[in-house]
PDB file of N, CA and C in Angstrom:
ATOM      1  N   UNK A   1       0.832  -1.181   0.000  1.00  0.00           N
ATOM      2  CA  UNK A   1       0.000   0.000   0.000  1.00  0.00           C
ATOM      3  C   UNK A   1       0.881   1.251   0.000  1.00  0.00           C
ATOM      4  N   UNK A   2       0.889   2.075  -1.176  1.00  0.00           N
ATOM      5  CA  UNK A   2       1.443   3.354  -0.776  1.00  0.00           C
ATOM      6  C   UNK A   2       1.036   4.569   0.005  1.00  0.00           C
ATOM      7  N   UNK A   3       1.739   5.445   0.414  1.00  0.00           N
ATOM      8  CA  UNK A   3       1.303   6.000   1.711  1.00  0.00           C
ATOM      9  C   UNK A   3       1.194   7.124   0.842  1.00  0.00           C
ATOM     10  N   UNK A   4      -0.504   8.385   0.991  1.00  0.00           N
ATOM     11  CA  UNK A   4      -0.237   9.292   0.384  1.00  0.00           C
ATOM     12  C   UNK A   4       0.041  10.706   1.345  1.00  0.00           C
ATOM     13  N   UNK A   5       0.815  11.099   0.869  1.00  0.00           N
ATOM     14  CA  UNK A   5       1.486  12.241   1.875  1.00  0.00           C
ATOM     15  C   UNK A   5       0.766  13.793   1.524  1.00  0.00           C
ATOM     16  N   UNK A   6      -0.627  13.592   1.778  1.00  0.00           N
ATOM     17  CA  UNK A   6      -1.375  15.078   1.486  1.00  0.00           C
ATOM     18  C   UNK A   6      -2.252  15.002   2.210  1.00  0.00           C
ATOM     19  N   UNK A   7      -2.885  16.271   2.538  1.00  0.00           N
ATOM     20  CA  UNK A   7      -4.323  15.862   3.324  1.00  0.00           C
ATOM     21  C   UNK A   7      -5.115  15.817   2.183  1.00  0.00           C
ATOM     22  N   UNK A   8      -5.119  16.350   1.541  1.00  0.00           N
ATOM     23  CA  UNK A   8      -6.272  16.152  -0.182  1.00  0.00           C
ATOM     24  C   UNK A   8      -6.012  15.639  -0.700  1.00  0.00           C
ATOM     25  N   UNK A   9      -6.757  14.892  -2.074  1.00  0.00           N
ATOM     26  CA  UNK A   9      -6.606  13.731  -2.341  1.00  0.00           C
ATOM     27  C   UNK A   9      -7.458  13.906  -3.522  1.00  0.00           C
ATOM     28  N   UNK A  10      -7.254  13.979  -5.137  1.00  0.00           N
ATOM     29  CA  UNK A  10      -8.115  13.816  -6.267  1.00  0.00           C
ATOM     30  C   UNK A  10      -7.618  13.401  -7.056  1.00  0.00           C
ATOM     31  N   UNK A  11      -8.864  11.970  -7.866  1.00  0.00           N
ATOM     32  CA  UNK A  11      -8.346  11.591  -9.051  1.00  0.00           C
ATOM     33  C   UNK A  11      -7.752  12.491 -10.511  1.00  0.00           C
ATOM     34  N   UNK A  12      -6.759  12.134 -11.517  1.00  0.00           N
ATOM     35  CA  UNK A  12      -7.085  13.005 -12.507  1.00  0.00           C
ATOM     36  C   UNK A  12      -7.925  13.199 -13.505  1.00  0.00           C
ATOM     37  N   UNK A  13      -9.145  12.762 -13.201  1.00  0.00           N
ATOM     38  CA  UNK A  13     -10.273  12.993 -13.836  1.00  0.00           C
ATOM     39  C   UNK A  13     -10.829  14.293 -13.402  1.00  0.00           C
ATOM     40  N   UNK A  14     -10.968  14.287 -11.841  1.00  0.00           N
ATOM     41  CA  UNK A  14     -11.241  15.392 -11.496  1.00  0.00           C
ATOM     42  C   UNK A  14     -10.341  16.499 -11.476  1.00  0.00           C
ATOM     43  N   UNK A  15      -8.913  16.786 -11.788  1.00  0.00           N
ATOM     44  CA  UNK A  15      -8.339  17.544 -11.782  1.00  0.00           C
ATOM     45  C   UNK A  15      -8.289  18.258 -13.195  1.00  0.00           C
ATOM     46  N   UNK A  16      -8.685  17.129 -14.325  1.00  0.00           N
ATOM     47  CA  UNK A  16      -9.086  17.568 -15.589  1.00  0.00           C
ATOM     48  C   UNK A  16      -9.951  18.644 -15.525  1.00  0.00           C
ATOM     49  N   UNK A  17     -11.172  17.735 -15.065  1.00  0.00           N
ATOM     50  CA  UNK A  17     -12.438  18.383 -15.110  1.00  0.00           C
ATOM     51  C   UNK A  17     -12.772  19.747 -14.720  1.00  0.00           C
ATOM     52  N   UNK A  18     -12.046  20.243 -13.383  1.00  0.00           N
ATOM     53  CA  UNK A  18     -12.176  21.903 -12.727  1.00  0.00           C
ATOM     54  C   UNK A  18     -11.105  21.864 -12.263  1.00  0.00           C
ATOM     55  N   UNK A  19     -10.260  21.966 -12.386  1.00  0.00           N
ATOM     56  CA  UNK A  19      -8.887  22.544 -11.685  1.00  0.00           C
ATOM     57  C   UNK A  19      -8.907  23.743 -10.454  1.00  0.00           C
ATOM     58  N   UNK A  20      -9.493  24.353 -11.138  1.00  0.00           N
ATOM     59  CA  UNK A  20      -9.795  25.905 -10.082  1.00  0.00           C
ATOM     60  C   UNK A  20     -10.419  25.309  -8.853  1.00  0.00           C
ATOM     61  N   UNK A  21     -11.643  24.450  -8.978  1.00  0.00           N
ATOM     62  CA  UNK A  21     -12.513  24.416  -7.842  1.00  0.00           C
ATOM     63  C   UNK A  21     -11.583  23.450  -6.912  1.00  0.00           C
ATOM     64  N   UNK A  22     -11.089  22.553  -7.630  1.00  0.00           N
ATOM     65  CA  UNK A  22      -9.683  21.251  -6.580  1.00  0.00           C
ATOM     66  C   UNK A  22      -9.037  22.219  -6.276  1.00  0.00           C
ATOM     67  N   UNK A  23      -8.306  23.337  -6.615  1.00  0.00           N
ATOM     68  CA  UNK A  23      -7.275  23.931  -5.896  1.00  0.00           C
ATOM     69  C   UNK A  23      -8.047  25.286  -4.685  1.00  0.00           C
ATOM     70  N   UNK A  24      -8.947  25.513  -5.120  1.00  0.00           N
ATOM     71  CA  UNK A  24     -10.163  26.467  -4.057  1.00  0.00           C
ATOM     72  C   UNK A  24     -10.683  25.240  -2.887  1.00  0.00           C
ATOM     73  N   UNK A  25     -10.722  24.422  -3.140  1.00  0.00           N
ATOM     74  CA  UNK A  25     -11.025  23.536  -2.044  1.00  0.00           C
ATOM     75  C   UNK A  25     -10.356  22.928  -1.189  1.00  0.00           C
ATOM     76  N   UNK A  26      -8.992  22.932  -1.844  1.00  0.00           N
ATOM     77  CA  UNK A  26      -8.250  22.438  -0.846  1.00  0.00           C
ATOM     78  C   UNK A  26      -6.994  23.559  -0.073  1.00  0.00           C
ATOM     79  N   UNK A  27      -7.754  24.683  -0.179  1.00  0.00           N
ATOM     80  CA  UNK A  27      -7.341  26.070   0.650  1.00  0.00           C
ATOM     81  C   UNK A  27      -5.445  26.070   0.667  1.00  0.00           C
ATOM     82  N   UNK A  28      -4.959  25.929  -0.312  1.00  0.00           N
ATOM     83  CA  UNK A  28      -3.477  26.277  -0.580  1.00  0.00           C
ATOM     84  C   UNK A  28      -2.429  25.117   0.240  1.00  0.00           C
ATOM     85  N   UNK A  29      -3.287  23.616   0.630  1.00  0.00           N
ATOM     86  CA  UNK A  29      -3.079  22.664   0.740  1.00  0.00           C
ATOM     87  C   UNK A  29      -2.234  21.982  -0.460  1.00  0.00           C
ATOM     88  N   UNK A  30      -1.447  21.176   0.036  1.00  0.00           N
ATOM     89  CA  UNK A  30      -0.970  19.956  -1.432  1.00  0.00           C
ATOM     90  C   UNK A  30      -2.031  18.941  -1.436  1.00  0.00           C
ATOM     91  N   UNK A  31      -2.106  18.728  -2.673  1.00  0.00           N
ATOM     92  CA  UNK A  31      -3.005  17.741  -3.303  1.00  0.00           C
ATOM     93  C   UNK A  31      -2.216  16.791  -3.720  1.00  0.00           C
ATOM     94  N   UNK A  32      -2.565  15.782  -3.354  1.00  0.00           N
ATOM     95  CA  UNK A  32      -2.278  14.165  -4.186  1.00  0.00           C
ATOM     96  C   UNK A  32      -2.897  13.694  -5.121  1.00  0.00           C
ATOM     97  N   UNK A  33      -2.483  13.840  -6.127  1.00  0.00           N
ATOM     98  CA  UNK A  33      -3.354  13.207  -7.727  1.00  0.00           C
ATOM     99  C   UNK A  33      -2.913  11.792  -7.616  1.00  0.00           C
ATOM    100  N   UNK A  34      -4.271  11.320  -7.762  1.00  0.00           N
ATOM    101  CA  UNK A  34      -3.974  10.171  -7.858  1.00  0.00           C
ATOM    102  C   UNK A  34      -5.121   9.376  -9.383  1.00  0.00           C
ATOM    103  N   UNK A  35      -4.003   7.635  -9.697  1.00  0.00           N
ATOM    104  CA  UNK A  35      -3.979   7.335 -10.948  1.00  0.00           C
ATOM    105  C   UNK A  35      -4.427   5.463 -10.190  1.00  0.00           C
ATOM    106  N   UNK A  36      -5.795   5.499 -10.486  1.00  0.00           N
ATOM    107  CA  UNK A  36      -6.111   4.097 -10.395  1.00  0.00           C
ATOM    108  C   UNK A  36      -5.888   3.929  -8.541  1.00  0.00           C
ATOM    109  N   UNK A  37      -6.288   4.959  -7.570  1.00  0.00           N
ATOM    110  CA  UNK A  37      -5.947   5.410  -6.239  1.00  0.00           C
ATOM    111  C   UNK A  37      -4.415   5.065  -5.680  1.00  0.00           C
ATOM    112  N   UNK A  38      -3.543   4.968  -7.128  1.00  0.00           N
ATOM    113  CA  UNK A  38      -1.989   5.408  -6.791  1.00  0.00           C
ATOM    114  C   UNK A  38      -1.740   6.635  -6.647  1.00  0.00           C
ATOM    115  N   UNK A  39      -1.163   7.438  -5.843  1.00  0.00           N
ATOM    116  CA  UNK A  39      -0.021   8.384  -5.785  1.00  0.00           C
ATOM    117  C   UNK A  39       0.369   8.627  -7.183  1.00  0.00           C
ATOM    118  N   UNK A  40       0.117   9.870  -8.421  1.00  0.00           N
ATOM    119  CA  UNK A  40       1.222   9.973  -9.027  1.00  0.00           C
ATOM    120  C   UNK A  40       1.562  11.527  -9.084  1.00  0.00           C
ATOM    121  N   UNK A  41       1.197  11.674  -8.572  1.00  0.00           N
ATOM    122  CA  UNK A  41       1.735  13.271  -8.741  1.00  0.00           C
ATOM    123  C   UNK A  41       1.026  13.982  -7.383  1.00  0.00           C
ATOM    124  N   UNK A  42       1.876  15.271  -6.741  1.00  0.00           N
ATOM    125  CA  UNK A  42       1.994  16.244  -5.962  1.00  0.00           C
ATOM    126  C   UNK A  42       1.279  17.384  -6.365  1.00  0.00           C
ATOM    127  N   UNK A  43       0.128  18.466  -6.411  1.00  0.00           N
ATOM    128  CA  UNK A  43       0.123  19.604  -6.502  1.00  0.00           C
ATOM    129  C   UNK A  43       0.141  20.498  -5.560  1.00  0.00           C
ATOM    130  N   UNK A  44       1.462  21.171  -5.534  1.00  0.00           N
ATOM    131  CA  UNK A  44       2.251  21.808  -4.162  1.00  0.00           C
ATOM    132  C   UNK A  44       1.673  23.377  -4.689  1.00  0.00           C
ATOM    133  N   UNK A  45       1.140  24.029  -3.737  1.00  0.00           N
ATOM    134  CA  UNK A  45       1.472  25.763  -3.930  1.00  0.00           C
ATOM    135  C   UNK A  45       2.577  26.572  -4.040  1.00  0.00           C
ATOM    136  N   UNK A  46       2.651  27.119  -5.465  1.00  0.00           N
ATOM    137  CA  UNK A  46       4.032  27.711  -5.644  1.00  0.00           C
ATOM    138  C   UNK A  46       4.966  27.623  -4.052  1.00  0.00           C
ATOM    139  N   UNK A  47       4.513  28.185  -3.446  1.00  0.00           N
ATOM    140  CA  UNK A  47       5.117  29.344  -2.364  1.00  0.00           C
ATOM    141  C   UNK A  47       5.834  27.854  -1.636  1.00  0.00           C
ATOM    142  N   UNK A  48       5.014  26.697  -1.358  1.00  0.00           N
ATOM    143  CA  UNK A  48       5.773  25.539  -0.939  1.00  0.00           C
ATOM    144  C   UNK A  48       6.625  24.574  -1.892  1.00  0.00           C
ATOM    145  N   UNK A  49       6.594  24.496  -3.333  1.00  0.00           N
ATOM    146  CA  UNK A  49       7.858  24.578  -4.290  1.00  0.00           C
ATOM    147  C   UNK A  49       8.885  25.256  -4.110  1.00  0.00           C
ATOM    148  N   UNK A  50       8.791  26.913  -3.634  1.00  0.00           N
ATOM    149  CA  UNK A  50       9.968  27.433  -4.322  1.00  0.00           C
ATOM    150  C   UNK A  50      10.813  27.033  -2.719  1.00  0.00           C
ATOM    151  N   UNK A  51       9.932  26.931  -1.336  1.00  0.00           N
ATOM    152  CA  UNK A  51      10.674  26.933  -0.072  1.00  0.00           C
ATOM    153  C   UNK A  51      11.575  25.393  -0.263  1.00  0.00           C
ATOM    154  N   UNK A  52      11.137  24.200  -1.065  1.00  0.00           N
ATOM    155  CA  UNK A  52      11.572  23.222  -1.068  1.00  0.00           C
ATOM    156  C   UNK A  52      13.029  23.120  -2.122  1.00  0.00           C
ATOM    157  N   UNK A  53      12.615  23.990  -3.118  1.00  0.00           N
ATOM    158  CA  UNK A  53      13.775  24.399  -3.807  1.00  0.00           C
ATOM    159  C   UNK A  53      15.264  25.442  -3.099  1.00  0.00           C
ATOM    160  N   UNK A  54      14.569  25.830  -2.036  1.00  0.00           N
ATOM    161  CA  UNK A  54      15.592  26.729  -1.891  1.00  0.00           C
ATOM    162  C   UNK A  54      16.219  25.691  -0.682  1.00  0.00           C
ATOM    163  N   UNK A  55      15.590  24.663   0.444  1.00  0.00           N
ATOM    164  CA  UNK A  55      16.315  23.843   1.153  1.00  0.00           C
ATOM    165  C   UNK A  55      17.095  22.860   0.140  1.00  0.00           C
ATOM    166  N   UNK A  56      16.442  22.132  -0.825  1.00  0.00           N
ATOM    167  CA  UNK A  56      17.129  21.002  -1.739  1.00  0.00           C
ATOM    168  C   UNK A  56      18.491  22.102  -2.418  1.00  0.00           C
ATOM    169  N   UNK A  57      18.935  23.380  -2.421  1.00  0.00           N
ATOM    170  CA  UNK A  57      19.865  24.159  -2.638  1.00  0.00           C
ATOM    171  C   UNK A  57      20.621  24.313  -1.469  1.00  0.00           C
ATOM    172  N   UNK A  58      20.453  24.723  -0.483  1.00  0.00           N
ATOM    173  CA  UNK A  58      20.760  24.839   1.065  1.00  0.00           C
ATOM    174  C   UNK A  58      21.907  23.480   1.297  1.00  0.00           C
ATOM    175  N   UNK A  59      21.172  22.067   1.116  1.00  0.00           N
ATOM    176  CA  UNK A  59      21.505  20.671   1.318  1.00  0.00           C
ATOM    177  C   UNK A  59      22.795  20.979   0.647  1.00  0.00           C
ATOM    178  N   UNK A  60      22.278  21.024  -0.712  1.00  0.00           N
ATOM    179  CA  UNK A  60      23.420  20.820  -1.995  1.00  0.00           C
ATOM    180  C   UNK A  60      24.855  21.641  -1.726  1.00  0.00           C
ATOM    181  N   UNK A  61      24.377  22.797  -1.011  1.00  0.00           N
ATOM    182  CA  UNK A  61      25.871  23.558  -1.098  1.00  0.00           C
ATOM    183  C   UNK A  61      26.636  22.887   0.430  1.00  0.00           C
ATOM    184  N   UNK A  62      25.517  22.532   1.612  1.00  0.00           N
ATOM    185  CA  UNK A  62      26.197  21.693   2.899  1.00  0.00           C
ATOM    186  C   UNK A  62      27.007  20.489   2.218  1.00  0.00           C
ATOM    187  N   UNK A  63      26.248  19.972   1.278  1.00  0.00           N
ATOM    188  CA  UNK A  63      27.437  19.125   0.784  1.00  0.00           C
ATOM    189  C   UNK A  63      28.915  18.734   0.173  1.00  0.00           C
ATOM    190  N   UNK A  64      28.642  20.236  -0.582  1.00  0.00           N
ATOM    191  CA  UNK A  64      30.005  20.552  -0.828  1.00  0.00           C
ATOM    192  C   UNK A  64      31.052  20.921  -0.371  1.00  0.00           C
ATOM    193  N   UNK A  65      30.458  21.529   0.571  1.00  0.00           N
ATOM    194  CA  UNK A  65      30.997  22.210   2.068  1.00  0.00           C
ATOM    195  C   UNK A  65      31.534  21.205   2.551  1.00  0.00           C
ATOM    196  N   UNK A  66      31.175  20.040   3.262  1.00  0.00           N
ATOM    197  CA  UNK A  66      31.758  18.897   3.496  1.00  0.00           C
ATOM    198  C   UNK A  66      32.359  18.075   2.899  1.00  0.00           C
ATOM    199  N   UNK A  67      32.274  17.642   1.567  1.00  0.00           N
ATOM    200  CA  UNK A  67      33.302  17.797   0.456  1.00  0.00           C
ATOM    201  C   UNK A  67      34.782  18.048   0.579  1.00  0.00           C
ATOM    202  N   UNK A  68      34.597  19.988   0.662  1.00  0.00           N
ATOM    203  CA  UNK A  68      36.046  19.898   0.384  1.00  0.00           C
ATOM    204  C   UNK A  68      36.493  20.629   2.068  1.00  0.00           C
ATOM    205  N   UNK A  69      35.673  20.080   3.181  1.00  0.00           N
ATOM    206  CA  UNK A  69      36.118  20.317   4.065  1.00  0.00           C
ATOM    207  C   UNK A  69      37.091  18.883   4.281  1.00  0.00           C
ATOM    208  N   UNK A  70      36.612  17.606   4.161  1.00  0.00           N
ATOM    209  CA  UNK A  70      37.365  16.343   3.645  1.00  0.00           C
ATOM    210  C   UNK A  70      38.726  16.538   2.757  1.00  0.00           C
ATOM    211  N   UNK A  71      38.690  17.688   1.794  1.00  0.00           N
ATOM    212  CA  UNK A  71      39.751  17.618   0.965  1.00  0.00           C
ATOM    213  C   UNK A  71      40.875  18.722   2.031  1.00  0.00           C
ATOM    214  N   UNK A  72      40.697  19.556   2.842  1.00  0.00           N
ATOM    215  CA  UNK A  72      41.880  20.392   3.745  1.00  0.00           C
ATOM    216  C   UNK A  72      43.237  19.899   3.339  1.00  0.00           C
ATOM    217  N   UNK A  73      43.251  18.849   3.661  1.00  0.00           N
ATOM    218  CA  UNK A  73      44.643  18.017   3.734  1.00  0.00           C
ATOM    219  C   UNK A  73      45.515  18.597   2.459  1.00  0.00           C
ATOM    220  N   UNK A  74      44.645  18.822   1.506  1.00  0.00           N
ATOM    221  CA  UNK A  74      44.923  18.836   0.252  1.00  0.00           C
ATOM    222  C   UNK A  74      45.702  20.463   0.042  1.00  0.00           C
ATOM    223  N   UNK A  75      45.203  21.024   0.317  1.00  0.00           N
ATOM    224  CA  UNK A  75      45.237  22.734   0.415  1.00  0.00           C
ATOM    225  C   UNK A  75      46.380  23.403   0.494  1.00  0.00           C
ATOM    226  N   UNK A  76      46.850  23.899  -0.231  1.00  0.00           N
ATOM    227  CA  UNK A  76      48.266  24.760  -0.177  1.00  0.00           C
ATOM    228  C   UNK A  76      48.101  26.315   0.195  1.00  0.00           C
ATOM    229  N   UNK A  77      49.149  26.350   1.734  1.00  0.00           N
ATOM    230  CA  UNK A  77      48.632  27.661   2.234  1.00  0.00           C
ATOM    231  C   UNK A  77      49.597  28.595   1.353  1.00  0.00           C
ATOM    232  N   UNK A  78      49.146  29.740   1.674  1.00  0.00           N
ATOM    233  CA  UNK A  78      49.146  30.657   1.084  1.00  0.00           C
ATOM    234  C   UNK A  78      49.480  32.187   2.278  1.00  0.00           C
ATOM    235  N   UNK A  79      49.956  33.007   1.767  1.00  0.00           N
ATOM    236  CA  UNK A  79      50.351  34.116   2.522  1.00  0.00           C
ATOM    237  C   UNK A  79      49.365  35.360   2.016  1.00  0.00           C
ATOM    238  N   UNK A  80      48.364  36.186   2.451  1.00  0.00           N
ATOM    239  CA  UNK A  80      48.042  36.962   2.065  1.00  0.00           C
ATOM    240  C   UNK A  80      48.647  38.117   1.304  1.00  0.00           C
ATOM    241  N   UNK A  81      49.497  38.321   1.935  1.00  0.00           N
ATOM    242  CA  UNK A  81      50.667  38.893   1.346  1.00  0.00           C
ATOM    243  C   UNK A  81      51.477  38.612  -0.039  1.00  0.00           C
ATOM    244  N   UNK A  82      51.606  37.772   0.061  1.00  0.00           N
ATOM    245  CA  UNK A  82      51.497  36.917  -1.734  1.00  0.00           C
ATOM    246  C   UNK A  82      50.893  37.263  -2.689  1.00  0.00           C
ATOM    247  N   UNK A  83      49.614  37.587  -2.440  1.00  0.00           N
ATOM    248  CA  UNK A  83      48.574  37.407  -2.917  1.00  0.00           C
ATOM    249  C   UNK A  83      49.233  39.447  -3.484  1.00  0.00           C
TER     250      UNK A  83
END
């Protein structure tokens, strides 16, 4: 059984059918479209896309960060003064 991770919940028949009224009803909630009562798709409100985009960016740069905090060893110092 897959688990659906929304409080709303519409087939895509009905999301065909009125779009406006599924997204007015489910008050800026994510919706779970679902296909034969599978899970296949998310409809997230912009505003909770772009916050998920900006952590899945957040992650991405902690990673690199740790990366080449692993690589130090590697690092040839340098004198400001040099510079």
């Amino acid at each position: 059984m897959h688990q659906i991770l929304a409080s709303f919940s519409a087939s895509i028949s009905e999301l065909k059918k009125n779009p406006t009224a599924l997204l007015r009803k489910a008050e800026g909630e994510t919706i779970a479209i679902l296909n034969h009562n599978l899970p296949t798709a998310y409809l997230v409100p912009a505003e909770v896309y772009e916050l998920l985009m900006e952590k899945l960016e957040d992650y991405e740069l902690g990673e690199i960060v740790k990366a080449r905090q692993a690589e130090k060893h590697l690092a040839i110092e340098v004198s400001l003064d040099d510079l």
